[in-house]
C-alpha atoms as a PDB file:
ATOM      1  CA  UNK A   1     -16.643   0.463  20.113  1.00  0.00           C
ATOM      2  CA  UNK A   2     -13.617  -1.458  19.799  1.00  0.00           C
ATOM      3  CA  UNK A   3     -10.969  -0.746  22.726  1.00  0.00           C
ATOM      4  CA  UNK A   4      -8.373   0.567  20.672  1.00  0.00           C
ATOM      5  CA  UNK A   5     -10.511   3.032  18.784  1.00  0.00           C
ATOM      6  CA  UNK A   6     -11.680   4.816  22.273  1.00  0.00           C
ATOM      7  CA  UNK A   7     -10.220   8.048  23.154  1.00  0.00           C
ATOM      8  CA  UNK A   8      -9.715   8.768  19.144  1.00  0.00           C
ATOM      9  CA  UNK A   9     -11.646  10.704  17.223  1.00  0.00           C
ATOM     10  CA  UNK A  10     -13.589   9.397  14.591  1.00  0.00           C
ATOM     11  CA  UNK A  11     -12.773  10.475  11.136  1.00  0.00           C
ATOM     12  CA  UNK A  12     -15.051   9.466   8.065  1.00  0.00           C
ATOM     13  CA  UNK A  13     -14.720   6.329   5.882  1.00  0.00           C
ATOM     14  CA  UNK A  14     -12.519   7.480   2.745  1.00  0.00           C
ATOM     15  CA  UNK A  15     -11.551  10.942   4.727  1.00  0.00           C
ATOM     16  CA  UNK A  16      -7.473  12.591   3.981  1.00  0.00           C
ATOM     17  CA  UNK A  17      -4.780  12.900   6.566  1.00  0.00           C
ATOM     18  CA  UNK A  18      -2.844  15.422   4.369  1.00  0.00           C
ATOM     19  CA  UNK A  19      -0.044  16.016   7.087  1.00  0.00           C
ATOM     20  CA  UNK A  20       0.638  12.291   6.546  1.00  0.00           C
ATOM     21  CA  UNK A  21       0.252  12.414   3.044  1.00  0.00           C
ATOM     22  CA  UNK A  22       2.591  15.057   2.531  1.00  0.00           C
ATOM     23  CA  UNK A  23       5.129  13.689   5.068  1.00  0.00           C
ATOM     24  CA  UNK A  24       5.321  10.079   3.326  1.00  0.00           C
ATOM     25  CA  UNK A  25       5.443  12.647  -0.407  1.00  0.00           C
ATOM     26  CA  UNK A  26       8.385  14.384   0.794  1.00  0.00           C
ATOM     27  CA  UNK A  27      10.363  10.934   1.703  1.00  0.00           C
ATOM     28  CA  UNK A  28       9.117   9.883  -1.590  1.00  0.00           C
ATOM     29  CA  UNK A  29      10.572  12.974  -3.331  1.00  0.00           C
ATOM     30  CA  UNK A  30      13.688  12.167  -1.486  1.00  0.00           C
ATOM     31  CA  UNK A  31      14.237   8.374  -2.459  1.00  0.00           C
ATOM     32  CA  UNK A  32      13.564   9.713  -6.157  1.00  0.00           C
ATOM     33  CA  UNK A  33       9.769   8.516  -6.384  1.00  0.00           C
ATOM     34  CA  UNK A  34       8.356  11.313  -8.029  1.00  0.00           C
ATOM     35  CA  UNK A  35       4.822   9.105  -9.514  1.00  0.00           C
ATOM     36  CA  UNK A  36       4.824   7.614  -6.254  1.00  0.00           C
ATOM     37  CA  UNK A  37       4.828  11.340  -4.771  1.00  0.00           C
ATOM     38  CA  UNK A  38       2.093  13.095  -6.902  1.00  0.00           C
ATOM     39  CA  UNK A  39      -0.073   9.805  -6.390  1.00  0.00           C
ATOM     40  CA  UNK A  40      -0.226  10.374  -2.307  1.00  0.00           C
ATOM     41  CA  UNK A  41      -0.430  14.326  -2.801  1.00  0.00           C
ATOM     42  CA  UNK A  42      -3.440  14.883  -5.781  1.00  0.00           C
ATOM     43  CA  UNK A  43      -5.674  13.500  -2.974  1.00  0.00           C
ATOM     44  CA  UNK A  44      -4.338  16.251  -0.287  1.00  0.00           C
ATOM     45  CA  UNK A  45      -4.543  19.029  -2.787  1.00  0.00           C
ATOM     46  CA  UNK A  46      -8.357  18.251  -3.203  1.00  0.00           C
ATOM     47  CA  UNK A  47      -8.709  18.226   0.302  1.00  0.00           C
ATOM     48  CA  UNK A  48      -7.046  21.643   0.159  1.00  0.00           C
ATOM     49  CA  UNK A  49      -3.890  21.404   2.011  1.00  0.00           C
ATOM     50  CA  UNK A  50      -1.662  24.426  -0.038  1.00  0.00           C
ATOM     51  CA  UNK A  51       1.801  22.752   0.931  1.00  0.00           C
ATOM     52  CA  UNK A  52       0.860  19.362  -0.816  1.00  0.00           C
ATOM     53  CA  UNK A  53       0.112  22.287  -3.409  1.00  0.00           C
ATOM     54  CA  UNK A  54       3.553  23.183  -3.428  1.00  0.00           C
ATOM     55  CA  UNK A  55       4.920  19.905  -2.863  1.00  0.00           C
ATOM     56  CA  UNK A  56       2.934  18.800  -5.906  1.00  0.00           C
ATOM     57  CA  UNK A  57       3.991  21.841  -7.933  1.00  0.00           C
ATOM     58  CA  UNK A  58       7.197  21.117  -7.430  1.00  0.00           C
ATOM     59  CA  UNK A  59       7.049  17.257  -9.000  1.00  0.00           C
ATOM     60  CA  UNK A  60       5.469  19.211 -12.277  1.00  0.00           C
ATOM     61  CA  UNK A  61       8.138  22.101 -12.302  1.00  0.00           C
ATOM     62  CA  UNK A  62      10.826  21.187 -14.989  1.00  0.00           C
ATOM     63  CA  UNK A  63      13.766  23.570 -13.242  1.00  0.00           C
ATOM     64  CA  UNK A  64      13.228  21.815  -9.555  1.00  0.00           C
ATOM     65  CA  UNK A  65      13.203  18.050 -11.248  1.00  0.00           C
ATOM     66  CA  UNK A  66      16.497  19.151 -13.262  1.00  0.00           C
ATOM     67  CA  UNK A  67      18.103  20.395  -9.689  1.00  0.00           C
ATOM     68  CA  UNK A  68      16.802  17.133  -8.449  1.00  0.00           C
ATOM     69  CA  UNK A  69      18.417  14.877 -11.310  1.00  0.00           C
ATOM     70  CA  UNK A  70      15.160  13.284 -12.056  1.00  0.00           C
ATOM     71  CA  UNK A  71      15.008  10.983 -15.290  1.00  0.00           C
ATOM     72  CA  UNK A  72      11.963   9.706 -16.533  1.00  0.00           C
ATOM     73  CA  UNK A  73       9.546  11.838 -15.158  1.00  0.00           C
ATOM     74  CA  UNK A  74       7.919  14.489 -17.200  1.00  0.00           C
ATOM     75  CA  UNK A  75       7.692  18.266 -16.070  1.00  0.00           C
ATOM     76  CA  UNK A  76       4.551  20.225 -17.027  1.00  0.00           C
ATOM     77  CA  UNK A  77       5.458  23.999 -16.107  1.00  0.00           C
ATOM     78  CA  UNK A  78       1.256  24.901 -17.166  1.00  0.00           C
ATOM     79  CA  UNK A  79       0.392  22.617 -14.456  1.00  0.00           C
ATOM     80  CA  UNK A  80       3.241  23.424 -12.020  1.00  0.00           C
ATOM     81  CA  UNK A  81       1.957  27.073 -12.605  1.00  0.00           C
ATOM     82  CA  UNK A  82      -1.539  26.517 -11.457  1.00  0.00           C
ATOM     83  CA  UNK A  83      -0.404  24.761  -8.621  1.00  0.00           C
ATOM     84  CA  UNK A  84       1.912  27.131  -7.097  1.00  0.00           C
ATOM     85  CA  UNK A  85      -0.960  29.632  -7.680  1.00  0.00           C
ATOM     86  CA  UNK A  86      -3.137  27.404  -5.373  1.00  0.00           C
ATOM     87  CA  UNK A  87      -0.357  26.968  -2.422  1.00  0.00           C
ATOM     88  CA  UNK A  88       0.371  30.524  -2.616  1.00  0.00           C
ATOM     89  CA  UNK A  89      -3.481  30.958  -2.160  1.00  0.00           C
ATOM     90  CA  UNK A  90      -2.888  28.817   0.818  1.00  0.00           C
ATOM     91  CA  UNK A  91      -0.279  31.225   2.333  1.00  0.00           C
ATOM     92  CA  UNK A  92       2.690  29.452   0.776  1.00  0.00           C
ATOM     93  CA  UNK A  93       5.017  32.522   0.244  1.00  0.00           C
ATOM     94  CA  UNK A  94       8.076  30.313  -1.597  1.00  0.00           C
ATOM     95  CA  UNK A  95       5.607  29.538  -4.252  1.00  0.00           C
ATOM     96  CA  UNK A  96       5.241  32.998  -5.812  1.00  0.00           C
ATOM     97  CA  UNK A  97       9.014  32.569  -5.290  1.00  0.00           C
ATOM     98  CA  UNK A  98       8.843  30.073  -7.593  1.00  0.00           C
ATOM     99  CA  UNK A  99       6.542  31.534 -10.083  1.00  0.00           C
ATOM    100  CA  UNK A 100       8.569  34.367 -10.771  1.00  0.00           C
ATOM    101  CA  UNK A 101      11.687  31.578 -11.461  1.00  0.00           C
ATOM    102  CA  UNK A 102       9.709  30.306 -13.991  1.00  0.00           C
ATOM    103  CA  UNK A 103       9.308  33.472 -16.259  1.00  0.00           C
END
């Protein structure tokens, strides 16, 4: 075992950090990287984290990238639905929330 790997634990080849994936999102969201964004979060949704759910909902959902002043990016509110159905699975309250803005 190499010295720097001892005292950590192992995680499998190919396996998703989705606290770090939705961290590095977020600053993505902020600087205005939207693709950049969903790219690091689809693979934390299929892992099953519900806030890169949300986070990823929110890239999708046509009033939040208007409030955001996005250009270029598409919105998709189908998709944006399903997602927010999925965090809100996950115990993500807001995302009902924004459901229900959506109607």
């Amino acid at each position: 075992m190499d010295v720097r790997q001892r005292g950590r634990a192992q995680e499998p080849f190919g396996s998703v950090n989705s606290e770090r994936l939705v961290s590095r999102a977020e600053s993505l969201v902020r600087q205005g990287d939207i693709s950049g964004a969903r790219l690091l979060l689809e693979p934390a949704v299929d892992a099953g984290s519900a806030q890169a759910a949300f986070l990823l909902a929110q890239t999708y959902d046509r009033a939040v990238l208007a409030w955001r002043r996005v250009r270029g990016i598409s919105g998709d509110d189908a998709k944006a639905r399903l997602l927010y159905a999925r965090a809100y699975q996950g115990g993500i309250v807001q995302a009902r929330e924004r459901v229900e803005a959506m109607r």
